[in-house]
Protein backbone atom coordinates (compact mmCIF):
# COMPACT_ATOMS: atom_id res chain seq x y z
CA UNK A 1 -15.39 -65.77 -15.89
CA UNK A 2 -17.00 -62.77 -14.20
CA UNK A 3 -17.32 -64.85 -11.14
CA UNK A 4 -13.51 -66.06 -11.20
CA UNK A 5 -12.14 -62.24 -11.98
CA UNK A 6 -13.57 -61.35 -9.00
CA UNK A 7 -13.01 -63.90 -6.31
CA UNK A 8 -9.43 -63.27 -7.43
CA UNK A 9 -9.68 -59.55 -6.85
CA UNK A 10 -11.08 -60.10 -3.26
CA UNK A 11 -8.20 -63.21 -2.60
CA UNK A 12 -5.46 -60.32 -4.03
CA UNK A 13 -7.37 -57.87 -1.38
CA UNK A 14 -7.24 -60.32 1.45
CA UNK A 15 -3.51 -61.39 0.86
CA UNK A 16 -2.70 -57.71 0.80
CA UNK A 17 -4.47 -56.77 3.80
CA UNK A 18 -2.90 -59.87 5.61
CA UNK A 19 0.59 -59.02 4.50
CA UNK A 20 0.33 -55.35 6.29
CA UNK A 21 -0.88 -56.92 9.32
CA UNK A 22 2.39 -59.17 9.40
CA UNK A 23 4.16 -55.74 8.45
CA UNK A 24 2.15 -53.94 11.08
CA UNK A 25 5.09 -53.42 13.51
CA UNK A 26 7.31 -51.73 10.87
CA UNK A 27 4.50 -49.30 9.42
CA UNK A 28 3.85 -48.48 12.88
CA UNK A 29 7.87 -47.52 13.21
CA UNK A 30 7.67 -45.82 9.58
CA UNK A 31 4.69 -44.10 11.13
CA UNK A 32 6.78 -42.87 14.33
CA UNK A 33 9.77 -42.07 12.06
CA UNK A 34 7.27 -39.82 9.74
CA UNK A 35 5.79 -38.28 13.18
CA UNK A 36 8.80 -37.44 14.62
CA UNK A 37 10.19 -35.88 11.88
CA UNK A 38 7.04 -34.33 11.18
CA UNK A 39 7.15 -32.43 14.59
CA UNK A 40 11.18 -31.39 14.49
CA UNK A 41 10.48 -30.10 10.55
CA UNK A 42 7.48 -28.00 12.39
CA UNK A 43 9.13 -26.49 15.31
CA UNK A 44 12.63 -26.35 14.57
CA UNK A 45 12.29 -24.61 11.34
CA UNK A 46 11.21 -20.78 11.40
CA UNK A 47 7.88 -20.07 10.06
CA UNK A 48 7.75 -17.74 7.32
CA UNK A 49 5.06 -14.91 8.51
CA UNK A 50 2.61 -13.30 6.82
CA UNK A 51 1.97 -9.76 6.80
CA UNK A 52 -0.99 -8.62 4.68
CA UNK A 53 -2.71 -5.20 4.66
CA UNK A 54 -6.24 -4.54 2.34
CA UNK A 55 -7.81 -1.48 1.92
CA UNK A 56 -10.40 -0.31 -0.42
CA UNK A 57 -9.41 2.40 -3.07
CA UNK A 58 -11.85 4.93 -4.81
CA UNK A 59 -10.05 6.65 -7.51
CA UNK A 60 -12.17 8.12 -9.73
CA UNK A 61 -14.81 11.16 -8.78
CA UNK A 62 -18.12 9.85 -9.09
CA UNK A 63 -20.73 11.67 -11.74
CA UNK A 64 -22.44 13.09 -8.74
CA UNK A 65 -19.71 15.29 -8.10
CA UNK A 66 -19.06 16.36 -11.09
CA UNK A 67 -22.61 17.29 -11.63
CA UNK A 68 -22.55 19.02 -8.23
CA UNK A 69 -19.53 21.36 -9.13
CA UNK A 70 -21.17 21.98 -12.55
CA UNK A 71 -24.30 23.06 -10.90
CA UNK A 72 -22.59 25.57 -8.34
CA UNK A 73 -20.67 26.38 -11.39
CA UNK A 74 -23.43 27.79 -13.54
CA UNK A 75 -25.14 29.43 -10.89
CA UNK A 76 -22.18 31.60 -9.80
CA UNK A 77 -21.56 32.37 -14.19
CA UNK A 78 -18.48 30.22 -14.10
CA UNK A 79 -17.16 27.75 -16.30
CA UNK A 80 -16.24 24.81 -14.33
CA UNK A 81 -14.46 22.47 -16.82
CA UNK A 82 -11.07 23.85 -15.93
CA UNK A 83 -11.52 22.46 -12.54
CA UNK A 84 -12.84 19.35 -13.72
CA UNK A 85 -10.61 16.61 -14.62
CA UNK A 86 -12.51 13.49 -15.54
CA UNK A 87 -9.32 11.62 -16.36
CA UNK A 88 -7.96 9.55 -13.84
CA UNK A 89 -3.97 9.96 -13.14
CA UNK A 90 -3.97 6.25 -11.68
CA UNK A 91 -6.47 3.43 -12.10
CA UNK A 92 -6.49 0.14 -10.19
CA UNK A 93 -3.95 -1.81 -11.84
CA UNK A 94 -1.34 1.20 -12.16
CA UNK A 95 -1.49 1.40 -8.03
CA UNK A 96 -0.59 -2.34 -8.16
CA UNK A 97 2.82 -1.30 -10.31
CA UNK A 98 3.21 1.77 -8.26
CA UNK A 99 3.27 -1.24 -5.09
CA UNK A 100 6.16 -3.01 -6.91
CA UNK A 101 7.93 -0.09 -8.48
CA UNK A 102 12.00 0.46 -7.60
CA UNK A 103 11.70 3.52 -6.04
CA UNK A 104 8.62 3.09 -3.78
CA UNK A 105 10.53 -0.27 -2.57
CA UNK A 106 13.53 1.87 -2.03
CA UNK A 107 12.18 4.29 -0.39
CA UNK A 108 10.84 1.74 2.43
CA UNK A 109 13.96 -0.01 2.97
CA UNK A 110 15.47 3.28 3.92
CA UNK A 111 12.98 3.97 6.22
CA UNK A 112 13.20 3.47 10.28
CA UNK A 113 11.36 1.88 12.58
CA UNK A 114 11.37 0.12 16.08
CA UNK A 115 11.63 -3.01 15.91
CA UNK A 116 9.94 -3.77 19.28
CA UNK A 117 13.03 -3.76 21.82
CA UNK A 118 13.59 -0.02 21.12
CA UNK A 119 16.36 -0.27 18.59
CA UNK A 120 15.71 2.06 15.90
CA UNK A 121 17.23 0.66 12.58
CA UNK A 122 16.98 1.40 9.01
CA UNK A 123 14.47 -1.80 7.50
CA UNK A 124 17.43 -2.57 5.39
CA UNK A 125 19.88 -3.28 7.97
CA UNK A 126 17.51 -5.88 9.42
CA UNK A 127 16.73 -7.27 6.54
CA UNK A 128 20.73 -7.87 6.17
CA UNK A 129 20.85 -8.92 9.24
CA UNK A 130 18.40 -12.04 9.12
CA UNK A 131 19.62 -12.76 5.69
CA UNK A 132 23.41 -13.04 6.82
CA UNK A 133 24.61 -10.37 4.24
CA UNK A 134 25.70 -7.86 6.37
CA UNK A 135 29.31 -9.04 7.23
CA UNK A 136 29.54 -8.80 3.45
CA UNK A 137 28.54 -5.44 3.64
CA UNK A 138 30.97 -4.68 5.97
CA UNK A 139 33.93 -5.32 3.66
CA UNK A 140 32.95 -3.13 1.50
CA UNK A 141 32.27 -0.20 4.24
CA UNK A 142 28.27 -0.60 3.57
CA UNK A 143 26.38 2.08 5.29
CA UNK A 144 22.93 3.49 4.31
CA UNK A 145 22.67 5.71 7.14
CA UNK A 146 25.86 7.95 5.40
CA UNK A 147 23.98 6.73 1.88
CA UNK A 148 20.88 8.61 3.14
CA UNK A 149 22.53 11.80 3.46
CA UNK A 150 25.19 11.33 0.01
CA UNK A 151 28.09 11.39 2.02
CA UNK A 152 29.44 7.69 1.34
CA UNK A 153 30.08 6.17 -2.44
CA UNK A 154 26.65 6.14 -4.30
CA UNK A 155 27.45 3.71 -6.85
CA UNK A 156 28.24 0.97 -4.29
CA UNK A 157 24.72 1.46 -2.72
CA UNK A 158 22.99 2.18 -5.47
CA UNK A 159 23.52 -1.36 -6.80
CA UNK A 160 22.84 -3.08 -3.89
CA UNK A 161 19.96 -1.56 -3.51
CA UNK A 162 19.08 -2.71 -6.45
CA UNK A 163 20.15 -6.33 -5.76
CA UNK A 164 17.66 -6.17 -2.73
CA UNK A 165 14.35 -4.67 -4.71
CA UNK A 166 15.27 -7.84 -6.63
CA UNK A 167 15.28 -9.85 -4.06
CA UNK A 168 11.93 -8.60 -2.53
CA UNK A 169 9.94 -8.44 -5.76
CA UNK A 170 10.87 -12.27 -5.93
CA UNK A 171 10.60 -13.84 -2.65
CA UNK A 172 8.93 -11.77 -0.50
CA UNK A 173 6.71 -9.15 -1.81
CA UNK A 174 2.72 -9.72 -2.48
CA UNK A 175 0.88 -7.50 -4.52
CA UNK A 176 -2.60 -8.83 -5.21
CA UNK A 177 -5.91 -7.77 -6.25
CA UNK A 178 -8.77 -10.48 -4.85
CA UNK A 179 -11.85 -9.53 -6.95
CA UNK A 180 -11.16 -8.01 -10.05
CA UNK A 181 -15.02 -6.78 -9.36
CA UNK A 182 -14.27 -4.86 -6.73
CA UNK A 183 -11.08 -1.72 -5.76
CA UNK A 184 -9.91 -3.93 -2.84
CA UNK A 185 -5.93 -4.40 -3.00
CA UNK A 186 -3.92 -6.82 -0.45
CA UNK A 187 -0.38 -5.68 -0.42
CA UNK A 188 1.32 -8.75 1.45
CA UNK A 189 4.97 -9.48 2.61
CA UNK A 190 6.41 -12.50 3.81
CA UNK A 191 9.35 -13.33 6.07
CA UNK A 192 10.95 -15.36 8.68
CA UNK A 193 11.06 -12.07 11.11
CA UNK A 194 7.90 -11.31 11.76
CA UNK A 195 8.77 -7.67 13.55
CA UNK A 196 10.13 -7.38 9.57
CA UNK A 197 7.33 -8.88 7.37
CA UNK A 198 4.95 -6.15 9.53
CA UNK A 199 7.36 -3.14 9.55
CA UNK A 200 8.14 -3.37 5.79
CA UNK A 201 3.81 -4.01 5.32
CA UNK A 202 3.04 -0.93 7.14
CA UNK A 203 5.64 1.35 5.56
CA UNK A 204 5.53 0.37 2.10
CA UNK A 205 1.36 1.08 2.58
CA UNK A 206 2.32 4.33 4.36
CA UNK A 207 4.61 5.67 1.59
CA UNK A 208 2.74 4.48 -1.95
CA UNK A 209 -0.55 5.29 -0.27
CA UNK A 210 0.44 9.29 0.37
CA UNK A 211 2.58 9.52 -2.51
CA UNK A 212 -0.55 8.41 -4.10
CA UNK A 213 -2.59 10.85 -2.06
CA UNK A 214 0.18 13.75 -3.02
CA UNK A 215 -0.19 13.07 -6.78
CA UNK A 216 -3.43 13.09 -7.58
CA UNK A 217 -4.13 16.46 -5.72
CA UNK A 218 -1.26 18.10 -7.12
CA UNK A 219 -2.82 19.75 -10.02
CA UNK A 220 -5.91 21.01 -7.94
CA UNK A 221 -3.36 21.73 -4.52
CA UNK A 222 -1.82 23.63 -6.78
CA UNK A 223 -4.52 25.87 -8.67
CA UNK A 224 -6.67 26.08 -4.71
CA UNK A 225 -3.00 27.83 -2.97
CA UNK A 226 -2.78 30.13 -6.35
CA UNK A 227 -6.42 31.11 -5.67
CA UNK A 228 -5.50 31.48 -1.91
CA UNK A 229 -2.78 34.30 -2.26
CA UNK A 230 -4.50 35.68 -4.92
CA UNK A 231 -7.68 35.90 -2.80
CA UNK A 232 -5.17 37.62 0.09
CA UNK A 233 -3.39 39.96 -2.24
CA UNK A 234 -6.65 41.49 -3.53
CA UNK A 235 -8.52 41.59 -0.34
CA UNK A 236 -5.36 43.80 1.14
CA UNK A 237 -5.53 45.77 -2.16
CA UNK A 238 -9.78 45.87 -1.71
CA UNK A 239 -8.84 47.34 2.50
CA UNK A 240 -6.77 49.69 1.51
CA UNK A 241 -9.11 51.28 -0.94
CA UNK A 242 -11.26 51.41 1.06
CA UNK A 243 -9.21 53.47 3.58
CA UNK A 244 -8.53 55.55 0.49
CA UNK A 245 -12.25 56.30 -0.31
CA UNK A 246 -12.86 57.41 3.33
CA UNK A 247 -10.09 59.59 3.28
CA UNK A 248 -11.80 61.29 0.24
CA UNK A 249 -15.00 61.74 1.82
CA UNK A 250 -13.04 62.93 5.08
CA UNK A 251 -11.25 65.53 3.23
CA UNK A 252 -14.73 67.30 1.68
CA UNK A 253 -16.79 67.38 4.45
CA UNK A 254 -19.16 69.85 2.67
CA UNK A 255 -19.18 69.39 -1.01
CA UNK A 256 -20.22 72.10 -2.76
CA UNK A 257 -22.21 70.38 -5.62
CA UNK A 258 -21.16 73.04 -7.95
CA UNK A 259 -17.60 72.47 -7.89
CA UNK A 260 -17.49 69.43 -9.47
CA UNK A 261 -13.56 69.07 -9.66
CA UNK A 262 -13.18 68.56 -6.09
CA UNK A 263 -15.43 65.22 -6.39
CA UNK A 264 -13.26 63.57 -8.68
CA UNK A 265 -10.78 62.00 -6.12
CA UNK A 266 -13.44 60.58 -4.50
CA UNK A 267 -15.20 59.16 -7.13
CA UNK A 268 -12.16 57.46 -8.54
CA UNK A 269 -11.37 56.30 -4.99
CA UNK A 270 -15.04 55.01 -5.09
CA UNK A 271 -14.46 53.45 -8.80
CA UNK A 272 -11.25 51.32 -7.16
CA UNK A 273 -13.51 49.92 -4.05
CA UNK A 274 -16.14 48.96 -6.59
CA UNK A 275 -13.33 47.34 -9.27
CA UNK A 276 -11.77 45.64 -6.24
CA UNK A 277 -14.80 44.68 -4.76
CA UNK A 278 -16.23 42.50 -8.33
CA UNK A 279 -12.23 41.26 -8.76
CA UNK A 280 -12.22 40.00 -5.04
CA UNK A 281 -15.75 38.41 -5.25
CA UNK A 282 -15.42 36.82 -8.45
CA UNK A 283 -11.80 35.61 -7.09
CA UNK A 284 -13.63 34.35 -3.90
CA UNK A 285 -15.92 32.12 -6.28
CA UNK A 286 -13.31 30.88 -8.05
CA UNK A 287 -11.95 29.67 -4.40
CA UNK A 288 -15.05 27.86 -3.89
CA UNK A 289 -15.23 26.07 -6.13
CA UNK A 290 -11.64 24.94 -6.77
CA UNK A 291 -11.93 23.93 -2.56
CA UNK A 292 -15.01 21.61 -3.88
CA UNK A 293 -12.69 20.11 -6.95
CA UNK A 294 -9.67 19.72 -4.50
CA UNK A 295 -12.14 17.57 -1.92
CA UNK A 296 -13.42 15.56 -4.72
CA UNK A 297 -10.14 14.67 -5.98
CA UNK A 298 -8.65 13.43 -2.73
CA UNK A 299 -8.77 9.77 -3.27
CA UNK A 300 -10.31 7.46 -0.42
CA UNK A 301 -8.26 4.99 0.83
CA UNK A 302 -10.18 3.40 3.36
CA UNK A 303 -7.84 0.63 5.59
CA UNK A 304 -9.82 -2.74 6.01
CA UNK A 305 -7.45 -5.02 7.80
CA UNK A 306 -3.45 -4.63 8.77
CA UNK A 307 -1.00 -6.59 9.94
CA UNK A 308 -1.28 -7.53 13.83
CA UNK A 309 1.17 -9.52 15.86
CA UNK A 310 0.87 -12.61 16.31
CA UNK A 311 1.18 -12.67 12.46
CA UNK A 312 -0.12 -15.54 10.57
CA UNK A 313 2.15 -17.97 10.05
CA UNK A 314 3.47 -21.77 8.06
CA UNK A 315 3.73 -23.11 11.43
CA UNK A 316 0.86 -26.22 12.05
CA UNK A 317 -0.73 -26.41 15.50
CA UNK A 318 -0.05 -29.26 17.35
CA UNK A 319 -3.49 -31.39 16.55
CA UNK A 320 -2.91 -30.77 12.89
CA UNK A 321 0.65 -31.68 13.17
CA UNK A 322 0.04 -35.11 14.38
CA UNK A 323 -2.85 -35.71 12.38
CA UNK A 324 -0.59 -34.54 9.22
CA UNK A 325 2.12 -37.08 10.90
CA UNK A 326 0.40 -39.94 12.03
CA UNK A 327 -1.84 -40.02 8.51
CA UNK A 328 1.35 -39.26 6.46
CA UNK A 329 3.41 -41.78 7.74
CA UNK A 330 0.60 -44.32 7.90
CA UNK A 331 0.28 -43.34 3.89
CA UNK A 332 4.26 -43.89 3.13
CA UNK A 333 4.61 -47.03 5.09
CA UNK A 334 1.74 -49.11 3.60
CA UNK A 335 2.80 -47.55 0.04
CA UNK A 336 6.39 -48.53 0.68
CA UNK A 337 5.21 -52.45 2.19
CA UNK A 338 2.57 -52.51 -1.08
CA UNK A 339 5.31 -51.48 -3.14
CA UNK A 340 7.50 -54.15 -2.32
CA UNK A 341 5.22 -56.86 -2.38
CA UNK A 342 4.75 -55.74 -5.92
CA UNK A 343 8.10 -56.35 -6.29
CA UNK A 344 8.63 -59.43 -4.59
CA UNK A 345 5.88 -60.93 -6.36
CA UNK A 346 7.57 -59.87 -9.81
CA UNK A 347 10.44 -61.75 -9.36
CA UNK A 348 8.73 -64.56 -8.29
């Protein structure tokens, strides 16, 4: 039985084989067909390019620093926990909503740039422009250059611009963390124009990455330019003082040291270079140390690769094109001639 059950599976293998060689012209015209097409679907078509930037992000001050600041701290009598914030405004995964947020996206579209043939254009008015929705624009008297500075109808604007973060969110725009060991991000975007896919890239980076930068030195920007002026007012209060005092000692040449009385202006004038002098040090510490938390809060955001032209793209090279062809279409014909002797052999 074994015996039988198999010569009939080689017989059905033979017949099979034999029947595609008497097919072998039209598989090799499937084939063609498959090829050709193959090629036309591979250079006719645009290629959708990709645009992707990485770049590691350390957000968080390390326990190093922290220790160092403590340490300088202590040694100059200072509590340093107001200039210590171990808290972190924005971990990993908020940057990667601050990458798809409204406003960031908005803020990109409205940005320029030249698009290589020295035509300076808003991002948004190319991106109309390859998607064929700026003659729509048009009849409605569309312009984001007047939106930019609120001298055209906001409402109008304000919901297409909305319509178009849409649009980008879902077709086009990449936000992607590879390891979730590691604070590498790949921000991505992907078009048809590659001058596009790389301008939006490159500004939406730009803008997130200092708005990023901007935020989470505010607190400590803040507190160092306070300390700053402060520093400066006393230090002009501290010089003049000191004029004062040697005024004083100018004026009494010869103090007689029985006459007490006419030593008080001076030493009052010598109290207020001594009270200025402690208030302008201690002040000046204060400066150092909020200079050292201000450093230590700047986030690093260290580019690792950006987008360079020639972008990447969907488009196969020419060996892997016919390989992908000539394969393919040898796969569809002998499926389509197997198929059919299936069903000839049915209805017989």
């Amino acid at each position: 039985m074994e015996s039988f059950s198999l010569l009939n599976l080689i017989n059905s293998v033979k017949s099979w084989f034999f029947y595609l060689l008497f097919n072998l012209r039209g598989i090799v015209i499937i084939t063609s067909i498959f090829l050709v097409f193959t090629l036309l679907f591979n250079y006719v078509k645009s290629p959708v390019h990709y645009a992707r930037t990485t770049f590691v992000l350390d957000s968080e001050s390390s326990s190093n620093s922290i220790g160092d600041i403590a340490s300088l701290a202590s040694l100059a009598g200072i509590n340093a926990s107001s200039f210590i914030d171990a808290s972190s405004l924005f971990q990993i995964d908020n940057i990667q909503e601050l990458y798809r947020s409204s406003s960031m996206i908005k803020e990109t579209l409205l940005s320029e740039d030249n698009f290589g043939d020295n035509n300076i254009m808003l991002i948004i008015d190319r991106l109309a422009n390859n998607e064929k929705i700026n003659k729509k624009w048009d009849r409605l008297n569309v312009d984001f250059s007047a939106y930019k500075s609120k001298s055209t109808n906001l409402r109008v604007h304000d919901s297409i611009l909305n319509e178009v973060v849409k649009i980008i969110k879902k077709k086009y725009l990449i936000v992607d963390k590879p390891s979730r060991k590691t604070t590498i991000l790949e921000i991505g975007f992907d078009h048809k124009d590659e001058l596009l896919a790389k301008s939006f890239n490159e500004k939406l980076v730009s803008i997130v990455n200092d708005f990023y930068n901007k935020t989470k030195t505010q607190k400590t920007g803040e507190n160092l330019r306070i300390l700053e002026r402060q520093a400066d007012s006393v230090k002009k209060v501290l010089d003049k003082s000191i004029l004062v005092l040697a005024e004083k000692d100018q004026s009494i040449p010869n103090p007689n040291p029985l006459t007490k009385v006419s030593l008080v202006p001076y030493q009052k004038a010598l109290i207020d270079v001594q009270s200025n002098g402690a208030i302008y040090q201690e002040i000046v510490k204060q400066l150092e140390l909020a200079k050292v938390s201000h450093r230590n809060k700047t986030p690093l955001i260290q580019i690792i690769d950006k987008p360079v032209l020639p972008l990447e793209n969907t488009r196969l090279k020419l060996f892997e094109c016919l390989v992908f062809g000539i394969f393919g279409g040898l796969f569809f014909s002998v499926i389509y001639y197997s198929l059919t002797r299936f069903y000839k052999s049915l209805i017989n």
